[in-house]
Protein backbone atom coordinates (compact mmCIF):
# COMPACT_ATOMS: atom_id res chain seq x y z
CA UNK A 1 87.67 104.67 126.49
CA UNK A 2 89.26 101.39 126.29
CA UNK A 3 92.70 100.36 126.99
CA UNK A 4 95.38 97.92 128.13
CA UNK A 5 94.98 98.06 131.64
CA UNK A 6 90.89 97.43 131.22
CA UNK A 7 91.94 93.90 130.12
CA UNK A 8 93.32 93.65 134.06
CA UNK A 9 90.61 95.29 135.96
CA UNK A 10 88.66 92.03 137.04
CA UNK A 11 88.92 90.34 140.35
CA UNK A 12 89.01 87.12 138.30
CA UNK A 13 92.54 86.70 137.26
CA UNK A 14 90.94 83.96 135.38
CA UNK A 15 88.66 86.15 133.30
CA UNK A 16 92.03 88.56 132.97
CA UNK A 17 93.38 85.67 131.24
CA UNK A 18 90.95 84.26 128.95
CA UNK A 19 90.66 87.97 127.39
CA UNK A 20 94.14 87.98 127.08
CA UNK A 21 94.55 84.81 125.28
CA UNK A 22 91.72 85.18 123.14
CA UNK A 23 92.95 88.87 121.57
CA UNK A 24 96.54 87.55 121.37
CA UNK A 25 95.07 84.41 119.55
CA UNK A 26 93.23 87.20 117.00
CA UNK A 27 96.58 88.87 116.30
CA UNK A 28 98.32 85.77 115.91
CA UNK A 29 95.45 84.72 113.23
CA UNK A 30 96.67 88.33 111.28
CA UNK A 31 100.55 87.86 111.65
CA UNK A 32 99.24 84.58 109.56
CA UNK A 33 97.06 86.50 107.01
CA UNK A 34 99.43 89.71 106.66
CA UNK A 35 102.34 87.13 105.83
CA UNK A 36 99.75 85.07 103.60
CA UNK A 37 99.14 88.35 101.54
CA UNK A 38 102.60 89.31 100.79
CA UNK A 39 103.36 85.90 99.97
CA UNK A 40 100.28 86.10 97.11
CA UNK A 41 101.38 89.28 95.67
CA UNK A 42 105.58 87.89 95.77
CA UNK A 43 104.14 84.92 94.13
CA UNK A 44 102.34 86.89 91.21
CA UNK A 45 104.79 89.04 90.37
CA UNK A 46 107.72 86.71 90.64
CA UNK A 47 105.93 84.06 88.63
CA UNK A 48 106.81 81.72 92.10
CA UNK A 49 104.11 78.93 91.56
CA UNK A 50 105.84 77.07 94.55
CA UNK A 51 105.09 80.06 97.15
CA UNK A 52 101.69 80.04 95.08
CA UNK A 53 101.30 76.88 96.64
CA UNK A 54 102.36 77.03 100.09
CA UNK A 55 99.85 80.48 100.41
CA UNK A 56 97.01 78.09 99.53
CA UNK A 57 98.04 75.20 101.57
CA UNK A 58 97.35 78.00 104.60
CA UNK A 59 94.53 78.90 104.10
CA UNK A 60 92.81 75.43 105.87
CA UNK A 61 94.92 76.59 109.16
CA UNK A 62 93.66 79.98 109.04
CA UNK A 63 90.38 78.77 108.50
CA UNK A 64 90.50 76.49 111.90
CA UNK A 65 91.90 79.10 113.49
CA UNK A 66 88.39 81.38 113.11
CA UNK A 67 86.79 78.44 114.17
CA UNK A 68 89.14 77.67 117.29
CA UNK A 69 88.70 81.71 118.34
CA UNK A 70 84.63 81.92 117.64
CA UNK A 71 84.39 79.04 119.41
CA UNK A 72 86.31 80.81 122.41
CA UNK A 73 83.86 83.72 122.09
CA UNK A 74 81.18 81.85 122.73
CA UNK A 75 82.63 80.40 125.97
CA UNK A 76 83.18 83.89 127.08
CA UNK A 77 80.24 84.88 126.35
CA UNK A 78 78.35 82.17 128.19
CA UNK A 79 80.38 81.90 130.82
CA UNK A 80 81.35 85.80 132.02
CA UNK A 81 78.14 87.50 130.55
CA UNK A 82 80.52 90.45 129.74
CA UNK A 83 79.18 93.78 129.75
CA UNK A 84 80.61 97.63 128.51
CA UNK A 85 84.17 96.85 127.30
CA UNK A 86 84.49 93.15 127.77
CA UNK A 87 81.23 93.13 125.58
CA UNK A 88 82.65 95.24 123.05
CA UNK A 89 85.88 93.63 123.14
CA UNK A 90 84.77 90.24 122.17
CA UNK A 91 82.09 91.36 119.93
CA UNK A 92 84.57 93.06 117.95
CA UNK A 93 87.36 90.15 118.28
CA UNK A 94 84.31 88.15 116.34
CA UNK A 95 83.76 90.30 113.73
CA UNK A 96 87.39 91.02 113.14
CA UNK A 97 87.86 87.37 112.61
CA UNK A 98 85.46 86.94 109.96
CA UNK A 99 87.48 89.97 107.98
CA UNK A 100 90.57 87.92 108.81
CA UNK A 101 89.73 85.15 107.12
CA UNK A 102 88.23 86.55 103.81
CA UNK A 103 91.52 88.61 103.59
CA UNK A 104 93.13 84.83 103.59
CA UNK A 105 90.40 83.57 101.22
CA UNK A 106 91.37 86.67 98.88
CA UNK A 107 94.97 86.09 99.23
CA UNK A 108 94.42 82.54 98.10
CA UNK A 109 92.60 83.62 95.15
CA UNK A 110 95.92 86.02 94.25
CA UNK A 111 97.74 82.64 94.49
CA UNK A 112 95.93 80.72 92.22
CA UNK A 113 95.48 83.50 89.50
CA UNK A 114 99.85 83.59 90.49
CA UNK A 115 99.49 79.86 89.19
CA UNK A 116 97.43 80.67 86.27
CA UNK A 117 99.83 82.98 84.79
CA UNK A 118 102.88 80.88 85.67
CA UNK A 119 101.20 78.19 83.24
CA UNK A 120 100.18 80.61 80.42
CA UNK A 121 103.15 83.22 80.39
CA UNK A 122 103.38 86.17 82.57
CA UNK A 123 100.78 89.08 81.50
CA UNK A 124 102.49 92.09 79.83
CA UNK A 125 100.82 94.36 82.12
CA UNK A 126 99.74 95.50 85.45
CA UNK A 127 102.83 94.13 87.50
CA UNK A 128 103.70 97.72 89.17
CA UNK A 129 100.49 98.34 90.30
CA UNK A 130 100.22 94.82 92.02
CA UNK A 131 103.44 95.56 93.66
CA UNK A 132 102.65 98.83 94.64
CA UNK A 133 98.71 98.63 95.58
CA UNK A 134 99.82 94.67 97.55
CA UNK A 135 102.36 96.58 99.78
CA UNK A 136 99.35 99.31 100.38
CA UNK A 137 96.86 96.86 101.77
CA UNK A 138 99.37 95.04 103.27
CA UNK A 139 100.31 97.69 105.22
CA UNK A 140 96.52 98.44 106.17
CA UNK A 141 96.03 94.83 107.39
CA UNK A 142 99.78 95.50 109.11
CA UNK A 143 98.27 98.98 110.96
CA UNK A 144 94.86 97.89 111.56
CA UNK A 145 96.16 95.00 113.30
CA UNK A 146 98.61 96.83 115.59
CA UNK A 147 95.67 99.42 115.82
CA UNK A 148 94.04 96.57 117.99
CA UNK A 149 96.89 95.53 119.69
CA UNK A 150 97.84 99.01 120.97
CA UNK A 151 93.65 99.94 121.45
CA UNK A 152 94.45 102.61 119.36
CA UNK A 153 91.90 104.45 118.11
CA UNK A 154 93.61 107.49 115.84
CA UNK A 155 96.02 104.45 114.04
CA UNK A 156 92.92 102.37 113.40
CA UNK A 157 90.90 105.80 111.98
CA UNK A 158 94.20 106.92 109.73
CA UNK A 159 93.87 103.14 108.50
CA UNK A 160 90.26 103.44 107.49
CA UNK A 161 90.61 107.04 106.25
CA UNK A 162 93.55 105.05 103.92
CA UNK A 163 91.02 102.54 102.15
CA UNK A 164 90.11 105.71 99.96
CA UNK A 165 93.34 105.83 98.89
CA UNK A 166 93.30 102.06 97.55
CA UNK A 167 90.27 102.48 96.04
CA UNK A 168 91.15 105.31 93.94
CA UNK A 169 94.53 103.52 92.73
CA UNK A 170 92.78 100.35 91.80
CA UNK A 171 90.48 102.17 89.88
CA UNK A 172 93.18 104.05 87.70
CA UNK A 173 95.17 100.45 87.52
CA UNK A 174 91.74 99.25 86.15
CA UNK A 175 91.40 101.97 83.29
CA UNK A 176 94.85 101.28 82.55
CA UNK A 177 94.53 97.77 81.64
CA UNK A 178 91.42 97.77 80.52
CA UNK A 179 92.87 100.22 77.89
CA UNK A 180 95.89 97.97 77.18
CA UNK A 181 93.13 95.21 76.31
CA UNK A 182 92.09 96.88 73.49
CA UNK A 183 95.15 98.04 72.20
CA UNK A 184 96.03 94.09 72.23
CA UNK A 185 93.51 91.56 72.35
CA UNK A 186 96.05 88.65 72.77
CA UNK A 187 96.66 89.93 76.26
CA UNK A 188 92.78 89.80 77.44
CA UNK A 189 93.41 86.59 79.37
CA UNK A 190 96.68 87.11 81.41
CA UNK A 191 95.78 90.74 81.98
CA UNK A 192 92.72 89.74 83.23
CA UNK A 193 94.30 87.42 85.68
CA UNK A 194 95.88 90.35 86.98
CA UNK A 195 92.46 92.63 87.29
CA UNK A 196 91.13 89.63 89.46
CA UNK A 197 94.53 90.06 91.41
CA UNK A 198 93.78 93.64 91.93
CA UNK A 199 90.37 92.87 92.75
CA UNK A 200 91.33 90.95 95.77
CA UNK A 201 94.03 93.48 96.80
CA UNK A 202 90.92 95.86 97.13
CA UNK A 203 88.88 93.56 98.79
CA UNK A 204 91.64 92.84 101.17
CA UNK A 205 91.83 96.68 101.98
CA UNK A 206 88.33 97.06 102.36
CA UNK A 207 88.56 94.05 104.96
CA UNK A 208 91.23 95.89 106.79
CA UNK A 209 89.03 98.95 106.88
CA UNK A 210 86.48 96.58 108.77
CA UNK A 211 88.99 95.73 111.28
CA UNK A 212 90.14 99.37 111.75
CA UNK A 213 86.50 100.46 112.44
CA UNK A 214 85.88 97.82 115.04
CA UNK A 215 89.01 98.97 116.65
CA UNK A 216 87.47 102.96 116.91
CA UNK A 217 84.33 100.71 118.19
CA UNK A 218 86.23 99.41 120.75
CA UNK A 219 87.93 102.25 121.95
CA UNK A 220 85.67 104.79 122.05
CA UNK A 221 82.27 102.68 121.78
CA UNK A 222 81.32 104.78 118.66
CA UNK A 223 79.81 102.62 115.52
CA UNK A 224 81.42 104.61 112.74
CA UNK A 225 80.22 102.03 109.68
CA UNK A 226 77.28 103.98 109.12
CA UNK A 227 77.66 107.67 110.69
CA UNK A 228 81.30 107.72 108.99
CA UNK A 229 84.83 108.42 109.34
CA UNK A 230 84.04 112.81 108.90
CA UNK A 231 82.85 112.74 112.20
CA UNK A 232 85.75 110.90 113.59
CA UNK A 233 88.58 113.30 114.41
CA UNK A 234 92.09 111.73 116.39
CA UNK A 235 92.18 112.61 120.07
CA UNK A 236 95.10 114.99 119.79
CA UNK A 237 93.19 116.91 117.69
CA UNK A 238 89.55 116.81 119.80
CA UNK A 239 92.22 117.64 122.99
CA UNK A 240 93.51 120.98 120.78
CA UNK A 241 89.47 121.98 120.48
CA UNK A 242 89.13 121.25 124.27
């Protein structure tokens, strides 16, 4: 297992340090993307083309900043050799980044569908559930993130456990509308604005699933993307079995 203090265990206080900075530069990177996402979904449902804006005008920072930290992954990497824990730890700060910055790539694509609609009228339809299923994910990316911060592995497995959740209430949204549609052809195009929002908003959570299962990774050196979550139970209750 994994935890705060293994980021201090090295005689180099240097190597202490680059670890350090290059996870806090990874949570930094979400604060960015969590914000970017509630800004998208604000900006749909208020009709706010000007926060619209500003959420795409982001998404070139967050960009650099997956380049700035894979670029101190590989220093790491082929500098320190890292092994066990330090291997894992920067192995998954690489992946996670990648997740990172297709939730910001979705979140821009909320904004400019937000844009869309501002020009044609707002759609009729589907405003609750973008409200609703945007403060879900949100909250994912929110947990999975603090998941990592906190190398915790039961938060980061409750958060992957949740994607379930998401996908069953974007589904339902979907029938919904899609129902709606018929009943009124005029509304295909705006309401199909917002299916492409919702679209992202599941993508985003699926992306946040990613991050939470790098986090069980990194605690407890378990690859649950393809033996599953089942098999995962949180360490209270394996202790109880004990």
């Amino acid at each position: 297992m994994i935890n705060k203090d293994s980021l201090t265990h090295h005689i180099s206080a240097q190597f202490n340090a680059e670890l350090e900075e290059v996870r806090s530069h990874l949570l930094a990177m979400g604060g960015l993307v969590e914000k970017q996402v509630s800004d998208a979904v604000n900006a749909l449902v208020d009709a706010d083309s000007g926060l619209a804006q500003q959420v795409r005008e982001v998404d070139a920072q967050i960009n650099q900043m997956e380049r700035d930290i894979d670029e101190e992954c590989v220093r790491i990497l082929a500098r320190r050799q890292p092994a066990a824990s330090d291997l894992r730890l920067i192995i998954s700060i690489s992946k996670s980044v990648i997740d990172l910055e297709r939730i910001g790539d979705e979140a821009t694509k909320i904004a400019k569908r937000a844009i869309d609609l501002c020009e044609e009228g707002m759609a009729p339809k589907g405003y609750v559930e973008i409200r609703h299923i945007g403060e879900q994910v949100r909250k994912m990316v929110q947990e999975a993130l603090d998941a990592f911060a906190r190398f915790d592995a039961d938060l980061a497995l409750s958060v992957a456990q949740y994607d379930k959740v998401v996908d069953r209430e974007y589904k339902s949204a979907l029938r919904e509308l899609a129902t709606y549609m018929m009943e009124d052809p005029r509304s295909i195009s705006r309401v199909l604005s917002v299916i492409w929002a919702l679209r992202s908003l599941e993508r985003i959570g699926d992306h946040a699933r990613n991050i939470a299962e790098l986090v069980i990774y990194l605690v407890r050196g378990t690859d649950v993307r393809h033996t599953g979550l089942a098999k995962q139970a949180p360490a209270a209750a394996a202790d109880d079995k004990a």
